[in-house]
C-alpha atoms as a PDB file:
ATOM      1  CA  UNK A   1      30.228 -43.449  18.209  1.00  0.00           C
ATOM      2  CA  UNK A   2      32.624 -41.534  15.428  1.00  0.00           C
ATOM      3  CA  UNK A   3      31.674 -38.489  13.871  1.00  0.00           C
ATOM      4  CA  UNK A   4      30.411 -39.479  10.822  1.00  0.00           C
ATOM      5  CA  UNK A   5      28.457 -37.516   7.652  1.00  0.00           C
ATOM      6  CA  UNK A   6      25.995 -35.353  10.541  1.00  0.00           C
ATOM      7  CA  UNK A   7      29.075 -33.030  11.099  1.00  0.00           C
ATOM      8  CA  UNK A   8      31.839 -33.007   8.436  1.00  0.00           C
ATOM      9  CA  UNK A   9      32.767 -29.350   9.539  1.00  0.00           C
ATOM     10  CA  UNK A  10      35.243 -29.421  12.812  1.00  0.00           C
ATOM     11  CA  UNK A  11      33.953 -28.088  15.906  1.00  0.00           C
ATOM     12  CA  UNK A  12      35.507 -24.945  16.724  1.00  0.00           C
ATOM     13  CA  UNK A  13      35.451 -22.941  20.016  1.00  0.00           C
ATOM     14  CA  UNK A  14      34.796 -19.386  18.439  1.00  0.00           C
ATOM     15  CA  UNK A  15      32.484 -18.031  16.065  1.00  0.00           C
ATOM     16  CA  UNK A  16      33.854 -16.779  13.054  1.00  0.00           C
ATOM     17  CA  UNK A  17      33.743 -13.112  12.361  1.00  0.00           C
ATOM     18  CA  UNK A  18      34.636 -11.012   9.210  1.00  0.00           C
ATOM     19  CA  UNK A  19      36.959  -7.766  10.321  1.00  0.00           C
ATOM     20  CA  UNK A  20      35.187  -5.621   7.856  1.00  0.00           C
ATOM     21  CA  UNK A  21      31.748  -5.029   9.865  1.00  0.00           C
ATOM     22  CA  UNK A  22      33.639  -4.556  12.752  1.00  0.00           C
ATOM     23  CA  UNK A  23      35.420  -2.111  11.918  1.00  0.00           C
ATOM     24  CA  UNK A  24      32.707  -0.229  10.303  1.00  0.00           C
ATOM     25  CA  UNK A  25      30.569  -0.547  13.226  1.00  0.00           C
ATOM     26  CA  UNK A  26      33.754   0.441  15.553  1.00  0.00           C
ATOM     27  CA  UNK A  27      34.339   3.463  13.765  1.00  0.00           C
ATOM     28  CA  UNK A  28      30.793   4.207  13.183  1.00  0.00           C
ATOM     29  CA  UNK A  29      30.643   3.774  17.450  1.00  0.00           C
ATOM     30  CA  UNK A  30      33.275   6.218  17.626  1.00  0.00           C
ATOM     31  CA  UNK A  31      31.656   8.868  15.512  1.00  0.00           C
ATOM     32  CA  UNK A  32      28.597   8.933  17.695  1.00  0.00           C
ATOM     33  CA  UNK A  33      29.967   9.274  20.982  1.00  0.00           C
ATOM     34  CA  UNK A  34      32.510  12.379  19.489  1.00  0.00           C
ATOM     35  CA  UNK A  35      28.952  13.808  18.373  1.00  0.00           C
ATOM     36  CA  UNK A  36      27.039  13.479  21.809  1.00  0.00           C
ATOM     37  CA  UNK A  37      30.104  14.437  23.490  1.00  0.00           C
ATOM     38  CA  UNK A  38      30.100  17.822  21.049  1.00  0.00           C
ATOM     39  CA  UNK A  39      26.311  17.918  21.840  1.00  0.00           C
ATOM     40  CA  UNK A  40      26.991  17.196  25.676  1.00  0.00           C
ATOM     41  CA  UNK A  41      29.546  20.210  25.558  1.00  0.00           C
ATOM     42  CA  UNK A  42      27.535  22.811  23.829  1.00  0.00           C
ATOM     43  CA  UNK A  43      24.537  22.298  25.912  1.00  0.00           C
ATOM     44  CA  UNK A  44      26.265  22.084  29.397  1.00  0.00           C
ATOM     45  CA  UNK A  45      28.282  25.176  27.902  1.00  0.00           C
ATOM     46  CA  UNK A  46      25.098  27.002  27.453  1.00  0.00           C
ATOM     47  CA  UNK A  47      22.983  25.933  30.544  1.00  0.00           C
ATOM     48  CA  UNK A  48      26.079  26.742  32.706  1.00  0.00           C
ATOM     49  CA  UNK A  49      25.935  30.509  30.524  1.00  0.00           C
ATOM     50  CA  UNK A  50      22.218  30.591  31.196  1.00  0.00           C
ATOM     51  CA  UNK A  51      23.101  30.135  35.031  1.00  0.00           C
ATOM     52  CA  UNK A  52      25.036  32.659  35.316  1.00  0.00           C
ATOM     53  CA  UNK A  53      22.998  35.636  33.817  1.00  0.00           C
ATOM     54  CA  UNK A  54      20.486  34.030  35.972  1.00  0.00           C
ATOM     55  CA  UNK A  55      22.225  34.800  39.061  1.00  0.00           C
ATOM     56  CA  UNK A  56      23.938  38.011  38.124  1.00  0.00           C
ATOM     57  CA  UNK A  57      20.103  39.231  37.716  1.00  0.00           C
ATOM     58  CA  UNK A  58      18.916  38.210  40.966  1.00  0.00           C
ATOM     59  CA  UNK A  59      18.222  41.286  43.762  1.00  0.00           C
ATOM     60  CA  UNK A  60      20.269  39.319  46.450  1.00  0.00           C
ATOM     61  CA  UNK A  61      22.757  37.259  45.705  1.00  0.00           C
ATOM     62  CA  UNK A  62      22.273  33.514  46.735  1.00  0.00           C
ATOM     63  CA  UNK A  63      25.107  33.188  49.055  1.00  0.00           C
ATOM     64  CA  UNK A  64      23.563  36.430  50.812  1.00  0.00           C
ATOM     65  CA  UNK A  65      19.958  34.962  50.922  1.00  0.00           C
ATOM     66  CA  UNK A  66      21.176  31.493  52.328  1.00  0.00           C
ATOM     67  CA  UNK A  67      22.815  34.156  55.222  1.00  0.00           C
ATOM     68  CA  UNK A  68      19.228  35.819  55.749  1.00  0.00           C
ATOM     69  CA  UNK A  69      17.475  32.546  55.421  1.00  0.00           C
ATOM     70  CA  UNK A  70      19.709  30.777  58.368  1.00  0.00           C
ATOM     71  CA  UNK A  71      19.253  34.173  60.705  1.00  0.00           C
ATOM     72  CA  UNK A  72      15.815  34.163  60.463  1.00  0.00           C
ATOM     73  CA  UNK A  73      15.261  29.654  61.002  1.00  0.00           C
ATOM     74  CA  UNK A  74      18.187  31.139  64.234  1.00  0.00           C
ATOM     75  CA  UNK A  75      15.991  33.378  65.154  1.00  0.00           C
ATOM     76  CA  UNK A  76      12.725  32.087  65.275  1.00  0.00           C
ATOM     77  CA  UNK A  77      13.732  29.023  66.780  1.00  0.00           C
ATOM     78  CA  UNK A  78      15.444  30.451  69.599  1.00  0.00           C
ATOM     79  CA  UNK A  79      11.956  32.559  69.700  1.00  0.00           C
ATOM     80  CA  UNK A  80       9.986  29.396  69.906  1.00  0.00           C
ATOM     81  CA  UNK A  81      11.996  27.961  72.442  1.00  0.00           C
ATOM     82  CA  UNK A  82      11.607  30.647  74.810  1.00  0.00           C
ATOM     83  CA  UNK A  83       8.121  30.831  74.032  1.00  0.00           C
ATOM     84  CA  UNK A  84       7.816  27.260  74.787  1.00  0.00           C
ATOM     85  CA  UNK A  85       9.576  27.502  78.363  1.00  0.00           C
ATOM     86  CA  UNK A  86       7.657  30.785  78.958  1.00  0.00           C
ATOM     87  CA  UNK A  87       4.160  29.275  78.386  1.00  0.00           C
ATOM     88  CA  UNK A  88       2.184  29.216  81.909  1.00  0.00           C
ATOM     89  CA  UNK A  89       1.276  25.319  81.031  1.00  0.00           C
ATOM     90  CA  UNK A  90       5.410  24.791  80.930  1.00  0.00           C
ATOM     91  CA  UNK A  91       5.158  25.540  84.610  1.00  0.00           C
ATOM     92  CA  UNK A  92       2.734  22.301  85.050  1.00  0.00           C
ATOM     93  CA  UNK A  93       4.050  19.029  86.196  1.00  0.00           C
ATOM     94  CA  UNK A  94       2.845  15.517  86.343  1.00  0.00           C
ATOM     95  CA  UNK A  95       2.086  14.185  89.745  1.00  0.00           C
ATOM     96  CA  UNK A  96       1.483  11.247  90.318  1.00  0.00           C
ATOM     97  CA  UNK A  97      -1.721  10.044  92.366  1.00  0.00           C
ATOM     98  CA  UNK A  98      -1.542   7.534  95.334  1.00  0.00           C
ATOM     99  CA  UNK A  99      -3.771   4.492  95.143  1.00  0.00           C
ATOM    100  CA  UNK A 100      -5.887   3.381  97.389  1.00  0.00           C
ATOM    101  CA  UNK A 101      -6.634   0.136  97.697  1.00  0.00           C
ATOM    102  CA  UNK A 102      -9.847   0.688  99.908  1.00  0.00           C
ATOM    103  CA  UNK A 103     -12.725   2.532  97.924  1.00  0.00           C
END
């Protein structure tokens, strides 16, 4: 079977592409990620800014509260525990019965 009229164009292995729109679209890609990285910056700049006011207004710092917070879970767990070992049904233990086999 030859190639005859159905394809007088040779096969080729690649598409064929114009530079023009590629470069357009390259440099147009290009453009848009210098302006989210601008818009990235400025926000992160001003949450970051916002952050920080935040925390200088804050009665106790947060290093200091996370201090207080772990002395008082210290505390009251050591509490419970002793509370637990203290409790007159801690002093109960299982026994077990003996079974008799004649009723």
């Amino acid at each position: 079977m030859a190639n005859t009229d159905m394809n007088s164009q040779p096969a080729s292995s690649w598409p064929q592409v114009q530079s023009g729109p590629l470069i357009i679209g390259g440099v147009l890609i290009g453009i848009g990620t210098a302006v989210a990285l601008a818009g990235l910056a400025i926000a992160g700049t001003h949450v970051v800014n916002a952050t920080r006011a935040w925390i200088r207004e804050l009665e106790i710092p947060p290093s200091e509260l996370a201090k207080l917070k772990w002395e008082q879970a210290k505390t009251a767990a050591a509490s419970g525990a002793s509370t637990w070992r203290e409790h007159p049904n801690a002093k109960a233990r299982l026994v077990r019965r003996e079974h008799t086999h004649g009723h």
